[in-house]
Protein backbone atom coordinates (compact mmCIF):
# COMPACT_ATOMS: atom_id res chain seq x y z
CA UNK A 1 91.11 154.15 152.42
CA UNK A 2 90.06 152.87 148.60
CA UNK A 3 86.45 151.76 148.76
CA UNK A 4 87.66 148.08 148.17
CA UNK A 5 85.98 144.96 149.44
CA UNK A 6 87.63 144.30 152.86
CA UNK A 7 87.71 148.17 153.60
CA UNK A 8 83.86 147.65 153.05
CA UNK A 9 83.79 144.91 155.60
CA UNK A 10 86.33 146.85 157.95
CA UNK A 11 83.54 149.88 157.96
CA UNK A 12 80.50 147.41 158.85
CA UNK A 13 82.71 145.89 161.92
CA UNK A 14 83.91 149.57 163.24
CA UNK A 15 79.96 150.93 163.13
CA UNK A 16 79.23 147.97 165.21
CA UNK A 17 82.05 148.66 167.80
CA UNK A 18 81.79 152.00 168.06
CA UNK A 19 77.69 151.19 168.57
CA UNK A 20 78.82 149.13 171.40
CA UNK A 21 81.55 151.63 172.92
CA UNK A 22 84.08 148.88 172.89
CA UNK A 23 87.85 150.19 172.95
CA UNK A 24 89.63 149.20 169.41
CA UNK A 25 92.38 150.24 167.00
CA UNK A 26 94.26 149.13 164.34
CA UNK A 27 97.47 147.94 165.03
CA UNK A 28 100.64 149.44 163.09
CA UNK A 29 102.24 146.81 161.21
CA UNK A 30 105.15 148.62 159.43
CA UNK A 31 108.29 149.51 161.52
CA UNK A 32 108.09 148.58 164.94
CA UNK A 33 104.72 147.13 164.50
CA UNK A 34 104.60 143.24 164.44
CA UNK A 35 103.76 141.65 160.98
CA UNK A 36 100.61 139.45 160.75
CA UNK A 37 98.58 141.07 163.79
CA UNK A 38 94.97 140.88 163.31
CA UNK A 39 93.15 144.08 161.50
CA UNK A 40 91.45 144.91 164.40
CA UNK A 41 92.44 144.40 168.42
CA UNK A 42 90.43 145.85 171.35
CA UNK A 43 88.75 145.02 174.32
CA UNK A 44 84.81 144.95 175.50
CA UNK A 45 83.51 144.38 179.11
CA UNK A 46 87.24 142.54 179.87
CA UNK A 47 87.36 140.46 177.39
CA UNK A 48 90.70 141.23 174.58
CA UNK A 49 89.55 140.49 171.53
CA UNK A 50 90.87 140.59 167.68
CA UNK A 51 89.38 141.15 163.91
CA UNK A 52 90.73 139.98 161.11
CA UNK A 53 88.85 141.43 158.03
CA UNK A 54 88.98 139.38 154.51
CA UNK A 55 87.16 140.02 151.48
CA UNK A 56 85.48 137.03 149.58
CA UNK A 57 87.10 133.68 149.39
CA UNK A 58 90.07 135.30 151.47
CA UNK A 59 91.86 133.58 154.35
CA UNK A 60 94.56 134.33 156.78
CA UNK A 61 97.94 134.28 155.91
CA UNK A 62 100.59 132.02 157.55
CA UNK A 63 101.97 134.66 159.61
CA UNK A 64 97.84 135.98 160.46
CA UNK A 65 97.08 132.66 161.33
CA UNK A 66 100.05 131.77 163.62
CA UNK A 67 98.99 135.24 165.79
CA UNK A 68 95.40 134.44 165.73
CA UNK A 69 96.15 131.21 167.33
CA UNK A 70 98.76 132.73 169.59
CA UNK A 71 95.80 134.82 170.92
CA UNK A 72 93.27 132.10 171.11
CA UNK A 73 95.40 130.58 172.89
CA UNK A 74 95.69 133.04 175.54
CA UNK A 75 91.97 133.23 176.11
CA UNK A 76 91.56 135.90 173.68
CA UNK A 77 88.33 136.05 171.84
CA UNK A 78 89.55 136.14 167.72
CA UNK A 79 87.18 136.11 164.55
CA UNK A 80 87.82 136.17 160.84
CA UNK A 81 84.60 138.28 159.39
CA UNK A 82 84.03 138.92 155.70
CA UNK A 83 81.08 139.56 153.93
CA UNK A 84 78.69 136.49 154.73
CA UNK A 85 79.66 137.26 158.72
CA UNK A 86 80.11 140.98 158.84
CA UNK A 87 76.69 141.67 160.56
CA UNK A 88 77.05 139.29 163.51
CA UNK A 89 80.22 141.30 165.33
CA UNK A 90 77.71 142.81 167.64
CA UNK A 91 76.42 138.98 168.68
CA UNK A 92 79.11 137.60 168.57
CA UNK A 93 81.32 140.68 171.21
CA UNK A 94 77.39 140.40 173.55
CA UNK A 95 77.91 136.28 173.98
CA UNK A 96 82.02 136.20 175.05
């Protein structure tokens, strides 16, 4: 991966996950992978949840948003982090 801004902010939220020992992975998006998934789907005491990782004044797509809702709307447990939230995945996987 390029050293770019939202690869910076994917690296922050995998420390924290893997510091937690929740299950993750990134989904494949190409083929028979479904466009607009979230960056990031796993699952931590029970609970699914999603990532989607944006750099600066970045926000979902269409497509990202429509899934993010789809899963919110299942109970799932979805958060867009960037740069000013990056830190607060740990907090934020502890209170679900």
């Amino acid at each position: 991966m390029a050293d770019t801004p939202e690869v910076k902010v994917k690296r922050k939220v995998v420390a924290q996950l893997k510091l937690l020992g929740a299950y993750f992975f990134y989904p494949v998006t190409g083929g028979y992978g479904g466009s607009g998934v979230p960056d990031i789907v796993g699952c931590y005491k029970g609970k699914f949840f999603a990532i989607e990782c944006k750099a600066g004044k970045n926000k979902p797509t269409a497509l990202q948003q429509k899934n993010i809702d789809s899963i919110a709307a299942q109970g799932g447990a979805v958060w867009v982090v960037n740069e000013d939230n990056m830190e607060g995945v740990t907090s934020w996987l502890t209170t679900l």
